[in-house]
Protein backbone atom coordinates (compact mmCIF):
# COMPACT_ATOMS: atom_id res chain seq x y z
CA UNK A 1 5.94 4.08 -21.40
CA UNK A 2 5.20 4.77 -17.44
CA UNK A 3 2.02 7.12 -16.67
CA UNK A 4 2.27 10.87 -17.00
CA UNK A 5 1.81 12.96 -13.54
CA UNK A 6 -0.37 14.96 -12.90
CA UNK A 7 1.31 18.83 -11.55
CA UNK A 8 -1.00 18.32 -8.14
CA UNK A 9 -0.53 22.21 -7.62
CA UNK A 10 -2.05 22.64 -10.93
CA UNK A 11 -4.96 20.10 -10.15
CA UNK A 12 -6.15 21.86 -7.00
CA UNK A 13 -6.52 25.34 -8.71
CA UNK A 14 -7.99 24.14 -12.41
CA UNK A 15 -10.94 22.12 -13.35
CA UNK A 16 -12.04 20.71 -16.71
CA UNK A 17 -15.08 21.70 -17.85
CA UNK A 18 -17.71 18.83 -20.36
CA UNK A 19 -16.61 21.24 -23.22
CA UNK A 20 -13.33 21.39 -22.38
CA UNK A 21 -12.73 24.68 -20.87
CA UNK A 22 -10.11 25.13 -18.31
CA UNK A 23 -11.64 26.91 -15.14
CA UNK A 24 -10.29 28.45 -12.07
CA UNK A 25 -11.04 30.33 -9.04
CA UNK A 26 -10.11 34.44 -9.21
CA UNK A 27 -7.64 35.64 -7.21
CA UNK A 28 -7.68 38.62 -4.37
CA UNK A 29 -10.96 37.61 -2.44
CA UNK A 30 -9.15 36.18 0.56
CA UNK A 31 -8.49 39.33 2.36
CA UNK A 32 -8.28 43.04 2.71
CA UNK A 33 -11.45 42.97 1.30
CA UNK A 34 -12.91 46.45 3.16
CA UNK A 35 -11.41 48.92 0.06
CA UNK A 36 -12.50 46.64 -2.56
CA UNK A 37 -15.96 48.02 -4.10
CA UNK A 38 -18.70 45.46 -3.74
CA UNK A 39 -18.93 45.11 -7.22
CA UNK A 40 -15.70 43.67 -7.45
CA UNK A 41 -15.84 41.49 -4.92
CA UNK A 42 -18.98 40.26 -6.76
CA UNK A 43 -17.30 40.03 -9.81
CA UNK A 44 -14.39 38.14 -8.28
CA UNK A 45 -16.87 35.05 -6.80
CA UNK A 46 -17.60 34.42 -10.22
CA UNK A 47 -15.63 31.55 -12.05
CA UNK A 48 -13.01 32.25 -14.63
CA UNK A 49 -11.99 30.77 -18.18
CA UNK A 50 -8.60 30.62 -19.52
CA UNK A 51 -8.25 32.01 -22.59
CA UNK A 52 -8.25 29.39 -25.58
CA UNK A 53 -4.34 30.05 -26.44
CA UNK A 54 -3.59 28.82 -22.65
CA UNK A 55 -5.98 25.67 -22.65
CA UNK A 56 -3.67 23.08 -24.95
CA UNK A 57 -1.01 23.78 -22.30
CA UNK A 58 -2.48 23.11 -19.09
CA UNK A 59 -4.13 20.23 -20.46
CA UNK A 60 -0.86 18.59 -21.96
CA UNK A 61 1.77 19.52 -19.41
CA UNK A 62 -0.59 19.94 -16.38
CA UNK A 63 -3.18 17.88 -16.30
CA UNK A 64 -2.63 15.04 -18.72
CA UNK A 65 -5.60 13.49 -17.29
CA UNK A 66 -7.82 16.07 -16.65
């Protein structure tokens, strides 16, 4: 049986956490950032978590490897 790829789009925007969590960088904090509250934009630096129902996907299909 050859090796599995890896989806390389998938690989640049998800990391594997030690406990297995799949986690991500948010979305809209690349521009028009002057009406966004600064709350949000704080908010947004933070890392996010896919939610458990999502993980067994990205880690079978995605990133076999990961």
């Amino acid at each position: 049986m050859p090796k599995m790829k890896t989806k390389k789009a998938a690989a640049k925007r998800f990391s594997i956490t030690a406990g297995g969590k799949v986690k991500y960088k948010k979305q809209n904090l690349r521009h028009i950032l002057t009406k966004k509250s600064t709350k949000r934009k704080r908010k947004l630096r933070q890392a996010g978590f896919l939610s458990p129902d999502n993980v067994p996907v990205v880690r079978k299909n995605l990133l076999p490897y990961g």
